[in-house]
Protein backbone atom coordinates (compact mmCIF):
# COMPACT_ATOMS: atom_id res chain seq x y z
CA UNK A 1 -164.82 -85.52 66.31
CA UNK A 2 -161.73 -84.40 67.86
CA UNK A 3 -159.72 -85.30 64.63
CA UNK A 4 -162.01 -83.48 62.13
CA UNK A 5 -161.74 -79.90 64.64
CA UNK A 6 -158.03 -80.38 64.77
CA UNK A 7 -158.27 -80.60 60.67
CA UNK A 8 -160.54 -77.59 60.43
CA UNK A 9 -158.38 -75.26 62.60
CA UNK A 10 -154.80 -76.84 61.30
CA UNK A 11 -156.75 -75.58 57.50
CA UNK A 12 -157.12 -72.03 59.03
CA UNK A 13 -153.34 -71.19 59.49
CA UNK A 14 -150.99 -70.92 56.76
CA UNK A 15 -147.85 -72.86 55.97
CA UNK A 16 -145.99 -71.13 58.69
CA UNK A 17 -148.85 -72.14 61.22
CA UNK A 18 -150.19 -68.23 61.26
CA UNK A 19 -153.68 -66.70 60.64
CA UNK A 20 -152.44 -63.45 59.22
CA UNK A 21 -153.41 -60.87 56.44
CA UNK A 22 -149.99 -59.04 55.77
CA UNK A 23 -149.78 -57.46 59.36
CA UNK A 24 -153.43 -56.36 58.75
CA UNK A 25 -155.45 -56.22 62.34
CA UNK A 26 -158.42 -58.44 62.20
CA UNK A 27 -161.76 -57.80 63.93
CA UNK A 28 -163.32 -60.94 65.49
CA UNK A 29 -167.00 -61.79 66.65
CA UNK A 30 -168.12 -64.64 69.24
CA UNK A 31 -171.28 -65.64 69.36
CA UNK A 32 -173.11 -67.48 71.71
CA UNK A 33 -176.43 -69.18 71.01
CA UNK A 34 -178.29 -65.91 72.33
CA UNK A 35 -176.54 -63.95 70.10
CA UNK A 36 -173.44 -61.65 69.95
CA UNK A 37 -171.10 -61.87 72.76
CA UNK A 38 -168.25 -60.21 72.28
CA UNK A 39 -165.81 -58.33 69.89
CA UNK A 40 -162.74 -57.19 69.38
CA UNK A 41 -159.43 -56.49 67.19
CA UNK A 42 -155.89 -58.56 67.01
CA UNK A 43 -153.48 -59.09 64.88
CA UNK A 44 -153.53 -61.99 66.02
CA UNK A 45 -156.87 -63.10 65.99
CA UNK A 46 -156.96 -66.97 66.76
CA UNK A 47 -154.40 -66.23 69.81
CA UNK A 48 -156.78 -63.42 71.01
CA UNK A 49 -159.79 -65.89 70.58
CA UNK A 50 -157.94 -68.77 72.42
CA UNK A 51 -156.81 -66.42 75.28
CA UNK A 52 -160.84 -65.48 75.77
CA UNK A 53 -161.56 -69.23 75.16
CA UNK A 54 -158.90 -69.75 78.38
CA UNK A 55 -159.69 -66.66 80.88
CA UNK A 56 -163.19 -65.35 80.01
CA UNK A 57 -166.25 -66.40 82.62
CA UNK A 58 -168.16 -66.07 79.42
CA UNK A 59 -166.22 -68.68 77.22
CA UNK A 60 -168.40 -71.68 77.79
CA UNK A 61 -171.40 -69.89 75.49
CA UNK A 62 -169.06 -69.07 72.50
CA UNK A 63 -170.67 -71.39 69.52
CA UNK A 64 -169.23 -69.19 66.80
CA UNK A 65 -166.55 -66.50 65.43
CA UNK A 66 -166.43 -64.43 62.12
CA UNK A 67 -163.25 -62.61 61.32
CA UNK A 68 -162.74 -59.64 58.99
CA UNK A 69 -160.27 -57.12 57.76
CA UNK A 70 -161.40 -54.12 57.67
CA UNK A 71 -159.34 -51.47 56.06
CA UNK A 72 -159.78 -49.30 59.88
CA UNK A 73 -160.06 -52.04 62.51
CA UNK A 74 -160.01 -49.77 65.40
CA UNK A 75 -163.14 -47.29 64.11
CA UNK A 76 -164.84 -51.12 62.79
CA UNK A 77 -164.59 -52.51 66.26
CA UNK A 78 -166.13 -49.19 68.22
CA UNK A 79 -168.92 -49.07 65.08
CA UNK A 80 -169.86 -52.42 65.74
CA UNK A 81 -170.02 -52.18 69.67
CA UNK A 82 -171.88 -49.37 69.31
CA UNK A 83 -174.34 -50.63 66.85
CA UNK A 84 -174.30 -54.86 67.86
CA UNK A 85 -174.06 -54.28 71.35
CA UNK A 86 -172.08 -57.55 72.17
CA UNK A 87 -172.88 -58.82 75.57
CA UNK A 88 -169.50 -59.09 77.34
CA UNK A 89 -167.92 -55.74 75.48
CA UNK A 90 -166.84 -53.11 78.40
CA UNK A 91 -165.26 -50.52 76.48
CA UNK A 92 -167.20 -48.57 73.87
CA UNK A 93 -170.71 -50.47 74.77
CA UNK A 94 -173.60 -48.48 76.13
CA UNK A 95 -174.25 -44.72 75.24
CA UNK A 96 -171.59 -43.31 72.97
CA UNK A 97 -168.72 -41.88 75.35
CA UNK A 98 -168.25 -38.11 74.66
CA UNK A 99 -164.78 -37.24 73.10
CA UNK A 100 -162.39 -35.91 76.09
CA UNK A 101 -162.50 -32.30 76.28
CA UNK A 102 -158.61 -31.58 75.46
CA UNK A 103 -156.02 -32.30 73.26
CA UNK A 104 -154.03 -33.54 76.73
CA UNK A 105 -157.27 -35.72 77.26
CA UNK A 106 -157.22 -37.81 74.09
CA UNK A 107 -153.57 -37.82 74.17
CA UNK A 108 -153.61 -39.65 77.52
CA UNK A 109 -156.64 -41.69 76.33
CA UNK A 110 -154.84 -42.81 73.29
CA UNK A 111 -151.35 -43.65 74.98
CA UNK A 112 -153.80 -45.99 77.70
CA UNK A 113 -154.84 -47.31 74.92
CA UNK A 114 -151.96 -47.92 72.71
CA UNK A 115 -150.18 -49.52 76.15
CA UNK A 116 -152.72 -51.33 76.47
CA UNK A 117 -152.48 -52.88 73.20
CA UNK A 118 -148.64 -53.10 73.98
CA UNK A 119 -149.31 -55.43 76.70
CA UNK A 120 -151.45 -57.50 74.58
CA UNK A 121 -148.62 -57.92 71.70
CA UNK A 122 -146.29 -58.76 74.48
CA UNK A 123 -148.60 -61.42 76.28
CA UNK A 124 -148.78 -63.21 72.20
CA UNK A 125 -147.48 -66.39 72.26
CA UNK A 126 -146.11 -67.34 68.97
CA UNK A 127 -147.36 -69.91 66.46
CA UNK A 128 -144.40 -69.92 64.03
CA UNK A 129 -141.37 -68.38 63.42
CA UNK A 130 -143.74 -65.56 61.18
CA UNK A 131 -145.95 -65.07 63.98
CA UNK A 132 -143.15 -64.21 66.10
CA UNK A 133 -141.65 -61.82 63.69
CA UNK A 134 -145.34 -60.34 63.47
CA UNK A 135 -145.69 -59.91 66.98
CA UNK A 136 -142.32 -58.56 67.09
CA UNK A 137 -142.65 -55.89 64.11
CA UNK A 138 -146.03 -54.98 65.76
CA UNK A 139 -144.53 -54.45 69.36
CA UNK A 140 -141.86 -52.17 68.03
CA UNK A 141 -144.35 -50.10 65.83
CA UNK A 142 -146.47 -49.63 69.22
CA UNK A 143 -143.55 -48.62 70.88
CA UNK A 144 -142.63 -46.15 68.29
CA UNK A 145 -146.55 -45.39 68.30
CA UNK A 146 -146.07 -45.01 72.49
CA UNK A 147 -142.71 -42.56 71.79
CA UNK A 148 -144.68 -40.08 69.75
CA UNK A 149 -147.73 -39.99 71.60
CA UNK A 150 -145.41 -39.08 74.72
CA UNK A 151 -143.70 -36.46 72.67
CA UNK A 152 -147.35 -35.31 71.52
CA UNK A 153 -148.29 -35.33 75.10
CA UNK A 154 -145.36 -33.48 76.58
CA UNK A 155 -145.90 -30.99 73.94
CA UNK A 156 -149.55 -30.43 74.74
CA UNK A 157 -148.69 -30.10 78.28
CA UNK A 158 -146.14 -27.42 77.86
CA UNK A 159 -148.48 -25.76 75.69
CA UNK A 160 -150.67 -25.81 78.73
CA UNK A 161 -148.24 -24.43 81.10
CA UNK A 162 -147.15 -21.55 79.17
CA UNK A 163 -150.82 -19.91 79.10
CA UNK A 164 -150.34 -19.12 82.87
CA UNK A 165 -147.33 -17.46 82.31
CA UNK A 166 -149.23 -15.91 79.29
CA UNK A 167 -151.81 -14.84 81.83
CA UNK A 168 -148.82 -13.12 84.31
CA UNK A 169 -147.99 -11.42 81.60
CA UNK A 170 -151.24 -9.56 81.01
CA UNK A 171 -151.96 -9.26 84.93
CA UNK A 172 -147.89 -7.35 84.91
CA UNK A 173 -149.22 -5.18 82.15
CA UNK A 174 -152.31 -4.77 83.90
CA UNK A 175 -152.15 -4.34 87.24
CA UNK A 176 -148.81 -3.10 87.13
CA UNK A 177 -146.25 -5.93 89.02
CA UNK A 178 -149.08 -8.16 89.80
CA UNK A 179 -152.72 -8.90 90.85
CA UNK A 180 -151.01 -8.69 94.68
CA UNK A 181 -148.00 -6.30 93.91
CA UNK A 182 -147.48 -3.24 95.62
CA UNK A 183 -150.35 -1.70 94.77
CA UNK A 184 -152.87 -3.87 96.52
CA UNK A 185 -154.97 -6.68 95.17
CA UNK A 186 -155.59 -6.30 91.76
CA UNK A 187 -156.31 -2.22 92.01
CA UNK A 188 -155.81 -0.31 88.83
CA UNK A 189 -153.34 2.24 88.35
């Protein structure tokens, strides 16, 4: 039995040892006999599976994964939580999350997130010599990702800042050199 798994899996990789679409990210299903457990995106999906396979408290009920490549992993994986409700899912399951209230809100949500993939791409262990250029094109394009998002976030944070001084301004022109200038707190002229 052992022989015949090892010959299914070793038909799953390509020549270079590598389940991989053309750097596509893959969303991946496990199923347990009860149903949907869990899912998730990779672009490494067989090394994502294994490492749930290895750390998961869950991993004993997986009977089953699908994988697909959809042309927007990320919204596919948060549609299908939402909708499937996989068992073991944390983020995304349950009531739909409102959308963070500010542009410095996402931003900050979206660089935890893109950091978090980071970490993921840098935990990969390679297959192949391919699979470690994958990993290794994907880790710089989240640290390029990680750059702007800082820049974006730095940006929307000044722009934050400068509406106080915005503000002083008004008060000056209001209430003369201040809400607590020389003419008392906040009198009128």
């Amino acid at each position: 039995m052992a022989d015949v798994d090892a010959r299914f899996l070793r038909g799953l990789f390509d020549e270079e040892g590598s389940l991989h679409a053309g750097g596509r990210t893959a969303l991946y299903r496990l199923y347990g006999l009860e149903g949907l457990l869990y899912v998730g995106i990779s672009v490494a999906p067989l090394t994502r599976v294994r490492t749930h396979l290895r750390e998961q408290p869950w991993r004993s009920l997986v009977v089953g994964i699908r994988i697909d490549y959809p042309e927007d992993a990320e919204a596919a994986e948060r549609e299908a939580v939402w909708s499937e409700h996989p068992k073991y899912n944390v983020i995304f399951n349950g009531v739909r999350p409102p959308p963070p209230p500010d542009r410095v809100a996402r931003l900050r949500n979206e660089l935890s997130l893109e950091r978090r993939r980071l970490a993921e791409f840098e935990a990969a262990v390679p297959e192949s010599t391919t699979h470690l250029r994958l990993i290794v094109r994907a880790i710089e394009a989240k640290q390029a990702r990680i750059a702007g998002l800082l820049a974006r976030l730095e940006e929307a944070e000044a722009g934050r800042r400068e509406v106080p001084e915005q503000v002083r301004r008004v008060e000056r022109r209001v209430f003369g050199s201040g809400p607590d200038g020389p003419q008392g707190a906040g009198s009128a002229q």
